[in-house]
Each structure stands twice: as C-alpha cells, then as structure tokens.
Protein backbone atom coordinates (compact mmCIF):
# COMPACT_ATOMS: atom_id res chain seq x y z
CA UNK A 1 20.94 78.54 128.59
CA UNK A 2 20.93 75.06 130.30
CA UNK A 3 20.80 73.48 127.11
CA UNK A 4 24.08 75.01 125.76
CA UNK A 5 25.87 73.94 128.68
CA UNK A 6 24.55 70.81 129.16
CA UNK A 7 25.80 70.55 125.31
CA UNK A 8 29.54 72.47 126.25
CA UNK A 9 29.68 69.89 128.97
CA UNK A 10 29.33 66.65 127.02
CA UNK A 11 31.69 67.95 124.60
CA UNK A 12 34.23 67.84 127.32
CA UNK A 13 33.25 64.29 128.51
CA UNK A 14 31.80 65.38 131.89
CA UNK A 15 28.52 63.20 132.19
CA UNK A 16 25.04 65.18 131.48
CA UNK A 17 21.40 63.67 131.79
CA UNK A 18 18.02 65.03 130.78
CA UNK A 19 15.61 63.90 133.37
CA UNK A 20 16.07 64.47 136.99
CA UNK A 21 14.23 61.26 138.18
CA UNK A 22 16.78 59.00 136.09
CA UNK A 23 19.56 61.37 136.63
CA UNK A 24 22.74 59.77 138.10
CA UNK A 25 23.87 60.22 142.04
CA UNK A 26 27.45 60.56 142.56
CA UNK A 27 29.56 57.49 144.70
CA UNK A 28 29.55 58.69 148.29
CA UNK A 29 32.08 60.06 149.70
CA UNK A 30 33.82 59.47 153.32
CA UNK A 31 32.59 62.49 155.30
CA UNK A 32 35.96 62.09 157.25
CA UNK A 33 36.47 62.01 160.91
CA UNK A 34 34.89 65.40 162.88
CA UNK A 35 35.68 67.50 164.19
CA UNK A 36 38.71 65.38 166.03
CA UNK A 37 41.17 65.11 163.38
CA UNK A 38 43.77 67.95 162.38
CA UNK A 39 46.11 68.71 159.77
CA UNK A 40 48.29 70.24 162.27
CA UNK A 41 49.27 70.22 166.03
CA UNK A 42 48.87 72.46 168.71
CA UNK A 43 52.69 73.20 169.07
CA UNK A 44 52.66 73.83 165.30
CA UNK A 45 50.36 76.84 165.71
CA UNK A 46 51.27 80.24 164.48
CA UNK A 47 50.03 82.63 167.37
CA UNK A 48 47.24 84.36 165.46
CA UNK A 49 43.86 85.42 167.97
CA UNK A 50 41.01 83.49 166.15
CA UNK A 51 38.52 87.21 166.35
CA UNK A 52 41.12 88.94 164.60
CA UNK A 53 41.90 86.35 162.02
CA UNK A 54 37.80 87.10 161.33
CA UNK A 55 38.05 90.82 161.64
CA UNK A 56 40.48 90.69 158.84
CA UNK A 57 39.31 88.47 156.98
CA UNK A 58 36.19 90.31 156.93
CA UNK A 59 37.51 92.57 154.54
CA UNK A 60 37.57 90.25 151.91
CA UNK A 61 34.39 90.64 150.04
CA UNK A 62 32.33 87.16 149.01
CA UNK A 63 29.34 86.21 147.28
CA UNK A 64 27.27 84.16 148.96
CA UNK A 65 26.07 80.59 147.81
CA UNK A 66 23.72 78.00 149.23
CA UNK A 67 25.02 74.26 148.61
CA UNK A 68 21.88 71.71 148.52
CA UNK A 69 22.30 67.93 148.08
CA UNK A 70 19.64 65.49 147.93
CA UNK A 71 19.84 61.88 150.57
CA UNK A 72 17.99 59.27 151.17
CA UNK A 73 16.65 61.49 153.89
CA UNK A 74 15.41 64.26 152.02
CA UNK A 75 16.93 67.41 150.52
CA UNK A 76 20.07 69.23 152.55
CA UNK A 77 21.83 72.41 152.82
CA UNK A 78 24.04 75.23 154.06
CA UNK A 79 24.93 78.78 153.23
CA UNK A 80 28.74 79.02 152.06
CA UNK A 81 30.83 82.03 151.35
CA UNK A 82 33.78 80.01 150.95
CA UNK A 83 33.08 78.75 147.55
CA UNK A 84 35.50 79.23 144.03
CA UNK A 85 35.67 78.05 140.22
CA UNK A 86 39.09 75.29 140.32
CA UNK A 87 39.39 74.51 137.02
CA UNK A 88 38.36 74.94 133.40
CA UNK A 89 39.52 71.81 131.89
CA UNK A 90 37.85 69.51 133.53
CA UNK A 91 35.43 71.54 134.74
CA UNK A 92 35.89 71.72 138.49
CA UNK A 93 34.58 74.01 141.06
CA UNK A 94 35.22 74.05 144.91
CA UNK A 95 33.85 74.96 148.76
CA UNK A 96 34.91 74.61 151.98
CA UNK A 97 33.00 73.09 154.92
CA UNK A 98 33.79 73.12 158.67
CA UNK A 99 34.62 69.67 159.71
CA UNK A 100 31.80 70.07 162.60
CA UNK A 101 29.02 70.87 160.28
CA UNK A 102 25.91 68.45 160.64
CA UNK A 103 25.05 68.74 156.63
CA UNK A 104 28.30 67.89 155.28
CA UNK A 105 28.05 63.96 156.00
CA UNK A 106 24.93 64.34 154.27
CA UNK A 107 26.53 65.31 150.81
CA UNK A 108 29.23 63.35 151.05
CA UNK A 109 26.63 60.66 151.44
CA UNK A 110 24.97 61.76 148.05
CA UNK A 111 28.29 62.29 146.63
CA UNK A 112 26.88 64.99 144.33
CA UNK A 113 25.96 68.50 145.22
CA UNK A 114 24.05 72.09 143.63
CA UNK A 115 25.70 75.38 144.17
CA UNK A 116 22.99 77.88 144.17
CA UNK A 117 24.58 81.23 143.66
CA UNK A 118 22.08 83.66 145.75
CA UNK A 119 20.93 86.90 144.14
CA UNK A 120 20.97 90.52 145.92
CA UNK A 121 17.36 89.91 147.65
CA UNK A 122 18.12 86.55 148.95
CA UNK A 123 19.26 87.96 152.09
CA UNK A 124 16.66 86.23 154.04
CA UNK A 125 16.80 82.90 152.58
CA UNK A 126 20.30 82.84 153.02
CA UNK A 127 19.99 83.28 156.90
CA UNK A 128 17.82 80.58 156.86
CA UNK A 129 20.37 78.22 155.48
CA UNK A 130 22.85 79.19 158.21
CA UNK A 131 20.60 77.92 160.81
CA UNK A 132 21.85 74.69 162.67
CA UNK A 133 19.10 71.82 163.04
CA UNK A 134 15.93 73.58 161.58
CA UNK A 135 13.54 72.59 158.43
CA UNK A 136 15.89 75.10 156.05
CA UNK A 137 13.49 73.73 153.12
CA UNK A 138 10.47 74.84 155.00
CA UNK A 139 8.76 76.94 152.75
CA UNK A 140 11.42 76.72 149.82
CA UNK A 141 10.42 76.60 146.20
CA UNK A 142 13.12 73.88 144.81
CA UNK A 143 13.00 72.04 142.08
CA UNK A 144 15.95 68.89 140.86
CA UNK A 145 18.90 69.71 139.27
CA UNK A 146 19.06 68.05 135.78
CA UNK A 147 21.95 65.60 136.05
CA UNK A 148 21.96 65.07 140.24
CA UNK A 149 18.78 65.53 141.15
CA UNK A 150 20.46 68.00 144.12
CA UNK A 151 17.77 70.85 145.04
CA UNK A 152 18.00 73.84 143.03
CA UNK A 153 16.78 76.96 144.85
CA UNK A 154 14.06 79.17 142.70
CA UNK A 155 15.30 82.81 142.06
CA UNK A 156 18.79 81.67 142.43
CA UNK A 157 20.41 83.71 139.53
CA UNK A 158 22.85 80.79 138.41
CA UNK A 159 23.42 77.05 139.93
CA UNK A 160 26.64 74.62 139.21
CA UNK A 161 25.43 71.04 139.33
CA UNK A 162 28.15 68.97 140.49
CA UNK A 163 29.30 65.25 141.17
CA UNK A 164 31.91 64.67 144.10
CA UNK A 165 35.44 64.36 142.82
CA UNK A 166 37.65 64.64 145.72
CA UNK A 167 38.17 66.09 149.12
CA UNK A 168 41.14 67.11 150.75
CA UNK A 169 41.74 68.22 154.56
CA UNK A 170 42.30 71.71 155.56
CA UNK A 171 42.83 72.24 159.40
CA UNK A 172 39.38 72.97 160.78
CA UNK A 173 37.78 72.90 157.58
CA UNK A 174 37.83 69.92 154.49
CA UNK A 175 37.99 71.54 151.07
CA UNK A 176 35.22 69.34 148.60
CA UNK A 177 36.39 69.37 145.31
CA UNK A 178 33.37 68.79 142.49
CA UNK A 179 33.30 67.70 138.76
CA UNK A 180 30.62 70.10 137.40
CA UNK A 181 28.34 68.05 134.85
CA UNK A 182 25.71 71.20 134.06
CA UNK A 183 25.23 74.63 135.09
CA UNK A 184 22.95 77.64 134.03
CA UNK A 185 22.52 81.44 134.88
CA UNK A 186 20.15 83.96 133.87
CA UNK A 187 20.96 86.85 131.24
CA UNK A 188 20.61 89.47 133.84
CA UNK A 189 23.01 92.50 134.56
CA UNK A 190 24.04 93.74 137.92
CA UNK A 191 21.10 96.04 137.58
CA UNK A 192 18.27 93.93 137.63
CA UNK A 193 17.65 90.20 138.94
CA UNK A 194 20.89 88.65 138.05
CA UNK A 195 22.38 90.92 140.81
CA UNK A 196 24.67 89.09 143.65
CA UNK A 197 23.88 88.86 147.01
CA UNK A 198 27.82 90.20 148.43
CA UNK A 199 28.81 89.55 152.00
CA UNK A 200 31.29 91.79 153.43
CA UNK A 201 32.44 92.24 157.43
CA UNK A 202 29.50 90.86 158.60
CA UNK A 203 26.52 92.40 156.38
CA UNK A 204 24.65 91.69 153.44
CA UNK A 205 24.99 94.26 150.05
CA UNK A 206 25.02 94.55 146.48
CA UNK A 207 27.18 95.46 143.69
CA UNK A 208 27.18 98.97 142.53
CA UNK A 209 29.01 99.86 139.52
C-alpha cells in the first residue's frame, strides 16, 4: 500500500524517498509570534461566550489524529481533532494548532510533519498526547516515516507524511498547511482494526454502521 502511493505521489511531482535515514527534512518554518499576536481586535469581537462556542461545537463529530515531527531534540507531538484533506492536486492536507502550544515551534522547526490517524482503541494513547510537558513517547512503539523521517505511531490505521508548505493565521489558532509526499492505510473495514477512533462532545467512540 505504501508503495503505490509513494508511486501515485511521484507521478504528481511531490518528492518521495525510500530510506528514512537519508530521507529529506522540510525548510523550517517561522513558528510565528505566541500567543500575543491576533488576527483581530478586541472591539472587533462578535459577543459569543467562549463555553458555549465549545458546547456547540461539540456536536460536530471528529476523528482524532496525533501529529508527530521529528527535531534536533528528539521526536514531538500532539493530539489534533482539528485536522482536514485541502487539496487533491497538489496533494495538500491541513491542521490547526493553538498559537500557545509548546510542540508547534517544534514542527515548524522540522518543517515536515506525520499525521497519524488513531484507530477506535487508541483512546489511551491519544490522552497521552494531549498532555502538556510530559515524555508523550514514553513507552511508544514508533518507527520513521519514509520520506521525513517524522514518527509514525504503530497501530495507527493510516499516516499522511507531509513537508511544510505554508501557514496562515487564524485568531487564536495558526492553520499549517502541508504538501503530502507519501501516505499509507491499512485494508481494514469499520469492523475490524481499520476502525476510527471518533470524538464527539467530549468522549471517545466508534463508528457503527
């Protein structure tokens, strides 16, 4: 499966390499200024209470992905729900990141990230991700993805290996755009290991046809 889309992907000119220790590292990006600098100003505001801007958007159902990036520190990661295909031609996916997170200057830094797509019993390592200033890799099976070298989670049932393209600011958040150069899944169904972990108002679930 990697194979073919390492193949699809050179066909459309996005850059592919077979060996992780060789593989190319994308230019780092600015991380941008946090968490001081805003898209808009106070006065500008709409008058929308923050909990209730969650408690409805709670009702929009996500799947859950863990985005891991390799620095000259070691690997890095968070759990993101906030995370979307862009494009098809060029291949481009994106996530958003809050500008105060701690891990995001890290990627940028890389300038190349992994999206590991978590399955329906990845409920645990998922929580782990979401933890501020602990060893999230303690314990974590990883391995390199094959053109970044960005940690790719074991049992994830798919990963998007990606190169920084651009990033753009969004209020609180910055959305990272990124030029996927190979990506792989496994030939499950949504009744066996290919399943998606699904986050929805707070708690953790599965699909059910």
């Amino acid at each position: 499966m990697a194979a073919t889309a390492v193949r699809y992907l050179r066909s459309v000119g996005a850059p592919t390499a077979t060996d992780p220790a060789t593989a190319p590292v994308g230019e780092a990006f600015d991380a941008l200024p946090r968490p001081d600098l805003r898209a808009v100003g106070d006065d500008e505001r709409l008058p929308v209470d923050a909990a209730e801007f969650r408690r409805v958007l709670g009702h929009f159902a996500t799947g859950v992905t863990v985005i891991t990036a390799y620095d000259e520190d070691g690997p890095a990661g968070f759990a993101c729900q906030s995370f979307a295909s862009l494009s098809l031609d060029p291949p481009l996916v994106a996530f958003m990141v809050a500008r105060t997170s701690t891990t995001w200057p890290r990627i940028a830094r890389a300038g190349a990230f992994c999206v590991n797509v978590l399955g329906a019993d990845q409920g645990e390592l998922c929580r782990g991700f979401a933890v501020s200033g602990a060893d999230k890799f303690a314990g974590v099976t990883h391995t390199g993805a094959p053109v970044t070298g960005s940690p790719l989670l074991e049992g994830a049932p798919a990963w998007i290996d990606c190169t920084i393209q651009t990033v753009h600011t969004g209020g609180d958040h910055l959305i990272v755009v990124g030029r996927v150069a190979a990506l792989g899944a496994t030939d499950g169904n949504a009744d066996d290991e290919g399943a998606p972990l699904l986050f929805h108002r707070g708690r953790f679930g599965r699909f059910s046809a």
